[in-house]
N, C-alpha and C. Protein backbone atom coordinates (compact mmCIF):
# COMPACT_ATOMS: atom_id res chain seq x y z
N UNK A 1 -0.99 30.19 -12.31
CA UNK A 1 -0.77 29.86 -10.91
C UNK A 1 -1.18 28.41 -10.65
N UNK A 2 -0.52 27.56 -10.18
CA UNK A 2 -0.78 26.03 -9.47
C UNK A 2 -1.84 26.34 -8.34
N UNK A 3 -2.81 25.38 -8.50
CA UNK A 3 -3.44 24.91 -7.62
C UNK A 3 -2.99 24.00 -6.67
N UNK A 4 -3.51 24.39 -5.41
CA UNK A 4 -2.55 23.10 -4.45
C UNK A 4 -3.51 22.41 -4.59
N UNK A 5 -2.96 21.07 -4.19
CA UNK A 5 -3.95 19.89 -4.04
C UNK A 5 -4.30 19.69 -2.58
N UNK A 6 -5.17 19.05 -2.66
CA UNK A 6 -5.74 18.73 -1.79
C UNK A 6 -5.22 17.42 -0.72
N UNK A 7 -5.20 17.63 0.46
CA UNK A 7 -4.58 16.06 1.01
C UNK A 7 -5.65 15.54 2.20
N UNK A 8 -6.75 14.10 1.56
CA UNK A 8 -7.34 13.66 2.66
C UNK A 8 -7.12 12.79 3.06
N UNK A 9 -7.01 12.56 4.40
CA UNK A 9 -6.97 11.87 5.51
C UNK A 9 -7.63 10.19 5.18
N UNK A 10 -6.78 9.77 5.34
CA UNK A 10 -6.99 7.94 5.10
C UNK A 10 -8.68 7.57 5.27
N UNK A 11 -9.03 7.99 6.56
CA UNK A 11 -9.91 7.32 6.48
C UNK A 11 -11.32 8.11 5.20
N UNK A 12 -10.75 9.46 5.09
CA UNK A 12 -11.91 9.71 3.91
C UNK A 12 -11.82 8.93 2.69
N UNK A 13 -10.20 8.52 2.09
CA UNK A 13 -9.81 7.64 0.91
C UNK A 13 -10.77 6.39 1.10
N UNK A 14 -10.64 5.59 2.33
CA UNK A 14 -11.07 4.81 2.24
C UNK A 14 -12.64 4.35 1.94
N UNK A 15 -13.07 5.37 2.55
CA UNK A 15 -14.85 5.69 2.44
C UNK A 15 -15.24 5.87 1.14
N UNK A 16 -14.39 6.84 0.25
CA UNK A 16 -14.66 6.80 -0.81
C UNK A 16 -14.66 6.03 -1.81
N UNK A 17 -13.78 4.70 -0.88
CA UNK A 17 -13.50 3.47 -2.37
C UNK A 17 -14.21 2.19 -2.22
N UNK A 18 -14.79 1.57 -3.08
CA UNK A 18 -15.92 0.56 -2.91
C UNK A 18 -15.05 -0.63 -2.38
N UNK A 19 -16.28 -0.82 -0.62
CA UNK A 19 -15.58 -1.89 -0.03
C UNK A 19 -14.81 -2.83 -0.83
N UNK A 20 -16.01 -3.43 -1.85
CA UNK A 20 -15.24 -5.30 -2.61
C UNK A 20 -13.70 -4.66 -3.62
N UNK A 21 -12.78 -3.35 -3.13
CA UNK A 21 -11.60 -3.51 -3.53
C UNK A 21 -10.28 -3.24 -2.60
N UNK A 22 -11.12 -3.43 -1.25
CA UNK A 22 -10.06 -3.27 -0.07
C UNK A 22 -10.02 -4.30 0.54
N UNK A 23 -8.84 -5.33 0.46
CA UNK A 23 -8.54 -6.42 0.77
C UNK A 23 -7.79 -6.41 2.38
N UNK A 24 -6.79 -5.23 2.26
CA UNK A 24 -6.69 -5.18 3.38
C UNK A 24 -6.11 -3.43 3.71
N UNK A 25 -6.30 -3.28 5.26
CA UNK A 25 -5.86 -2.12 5.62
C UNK A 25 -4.84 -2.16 7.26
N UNK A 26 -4.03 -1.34 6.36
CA UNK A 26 -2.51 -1.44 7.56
C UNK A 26 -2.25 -0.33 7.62
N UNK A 27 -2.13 0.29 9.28
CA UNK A 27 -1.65 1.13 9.57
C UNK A 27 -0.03 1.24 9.20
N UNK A 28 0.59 1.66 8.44
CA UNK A 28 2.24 2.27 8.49
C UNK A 28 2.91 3.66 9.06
N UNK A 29 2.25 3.36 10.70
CA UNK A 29 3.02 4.73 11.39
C UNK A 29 4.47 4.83 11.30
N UNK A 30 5.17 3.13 11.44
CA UNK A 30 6.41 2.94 12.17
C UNK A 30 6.84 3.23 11.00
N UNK A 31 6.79 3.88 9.63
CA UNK A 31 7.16 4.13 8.17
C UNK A 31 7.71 5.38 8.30
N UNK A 32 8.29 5.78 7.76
CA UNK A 32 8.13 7.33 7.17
C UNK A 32 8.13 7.21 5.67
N UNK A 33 8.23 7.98 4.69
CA UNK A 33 8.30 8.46 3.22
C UNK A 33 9.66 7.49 2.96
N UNK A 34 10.70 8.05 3.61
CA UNK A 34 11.98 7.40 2.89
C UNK A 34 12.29 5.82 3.23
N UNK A 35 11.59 5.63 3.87
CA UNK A 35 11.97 4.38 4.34
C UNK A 35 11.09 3.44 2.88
N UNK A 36 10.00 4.02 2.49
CA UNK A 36 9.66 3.04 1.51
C UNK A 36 10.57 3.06 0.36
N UNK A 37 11.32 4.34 0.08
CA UNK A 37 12.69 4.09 -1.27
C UNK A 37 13.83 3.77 -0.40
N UNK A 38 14.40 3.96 0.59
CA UNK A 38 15.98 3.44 1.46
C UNK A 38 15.54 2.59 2.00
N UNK A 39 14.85 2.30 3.17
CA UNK A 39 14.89 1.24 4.13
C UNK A 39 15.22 -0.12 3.77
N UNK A 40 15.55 -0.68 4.73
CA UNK A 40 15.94 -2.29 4.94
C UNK A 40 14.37 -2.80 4.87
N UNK A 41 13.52 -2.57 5.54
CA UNK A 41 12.49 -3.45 5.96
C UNK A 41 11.50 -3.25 4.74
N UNK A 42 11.29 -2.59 4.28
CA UNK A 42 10.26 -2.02 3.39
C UNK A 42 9.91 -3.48 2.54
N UNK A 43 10.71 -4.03 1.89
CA UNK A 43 10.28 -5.17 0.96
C UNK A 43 10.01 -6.16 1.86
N UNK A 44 10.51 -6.35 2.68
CA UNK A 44 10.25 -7.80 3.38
C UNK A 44 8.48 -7.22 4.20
N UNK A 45 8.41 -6.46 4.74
CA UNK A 45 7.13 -6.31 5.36
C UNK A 45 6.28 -5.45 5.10
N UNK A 46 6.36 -4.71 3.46
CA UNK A 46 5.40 -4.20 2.38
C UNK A 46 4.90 -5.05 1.66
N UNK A 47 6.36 -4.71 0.86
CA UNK A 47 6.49 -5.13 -0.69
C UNK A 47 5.95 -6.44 -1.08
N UNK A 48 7.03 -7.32 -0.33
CA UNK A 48 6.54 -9.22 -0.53
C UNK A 48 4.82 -9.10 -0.40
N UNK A 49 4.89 -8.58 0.92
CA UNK A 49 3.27 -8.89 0.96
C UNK A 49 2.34 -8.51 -0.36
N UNK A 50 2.25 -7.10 -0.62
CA UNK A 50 1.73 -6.75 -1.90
C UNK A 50 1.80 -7.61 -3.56
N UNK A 51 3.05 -7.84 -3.30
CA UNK A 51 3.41 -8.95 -4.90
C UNK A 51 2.72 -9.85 -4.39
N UNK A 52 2.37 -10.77 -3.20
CA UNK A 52 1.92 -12.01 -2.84
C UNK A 52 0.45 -11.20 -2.63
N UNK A 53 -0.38 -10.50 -2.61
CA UNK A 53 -1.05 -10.33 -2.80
C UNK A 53 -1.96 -10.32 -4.10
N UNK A 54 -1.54 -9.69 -5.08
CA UNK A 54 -1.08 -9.41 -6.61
C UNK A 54 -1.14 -10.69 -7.02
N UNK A 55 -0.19 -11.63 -6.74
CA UNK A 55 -0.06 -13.15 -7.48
C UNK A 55 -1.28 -14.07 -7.21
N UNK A 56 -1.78 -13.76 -6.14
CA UNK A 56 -2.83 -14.90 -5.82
C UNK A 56 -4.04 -14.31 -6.52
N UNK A 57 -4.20 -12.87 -6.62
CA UNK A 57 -5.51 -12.30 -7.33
C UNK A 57 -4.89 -13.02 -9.35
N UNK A 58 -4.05 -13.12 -9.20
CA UNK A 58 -3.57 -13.76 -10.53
C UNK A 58 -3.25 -15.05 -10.60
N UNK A 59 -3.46 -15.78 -9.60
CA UNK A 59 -3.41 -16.99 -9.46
C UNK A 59 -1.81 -18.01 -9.66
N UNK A 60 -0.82 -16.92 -9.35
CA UNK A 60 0.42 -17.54 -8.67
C UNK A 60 0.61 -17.50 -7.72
N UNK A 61 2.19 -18.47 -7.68
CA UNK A 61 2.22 -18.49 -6.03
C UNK A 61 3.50 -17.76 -5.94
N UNK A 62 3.99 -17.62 -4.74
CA UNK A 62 4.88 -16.78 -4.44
C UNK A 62 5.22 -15.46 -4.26
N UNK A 63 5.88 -14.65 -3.82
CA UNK A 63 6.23 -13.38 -3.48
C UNK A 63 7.38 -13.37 -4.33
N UNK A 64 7.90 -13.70 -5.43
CA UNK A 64 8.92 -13.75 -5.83
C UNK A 64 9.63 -12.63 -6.66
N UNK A 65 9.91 -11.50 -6.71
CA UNK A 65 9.74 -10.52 -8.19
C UNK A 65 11.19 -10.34 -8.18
């Protein structure tokens, strides 16, 4: 028999993870699930951000992928 998993609530994730690796925190109500694989907007006001996030902890520049 499968065990269900468990699903907690953002702000317990966050409590649980050591401040010096949360750079930043964004609410994504105006999201749903599909919009991060279909949507139009998803890369321009996720994605870029995250790669440009990513590059500077690696010391490039750009959002470029």
């Amino acid at each position: 028999m499968l065990t269900p998993f468990r699903v907690m609530s953002k702000t317990i994730v966050l409590d649980l993870l050591p401040q010096s690796t949360i750079t930043r925190n964004r609410n994504l109500d105006e999201f749903s699930h599909l919009d991060f694989v279909l949507g139009d907007r998803a890369k321009k006001e996720i994605y870029d951000e995250i790669i440009g996030d990513i590059n500077k902890l690696e010391g490039k520049k750009g959002a470029n992928y």
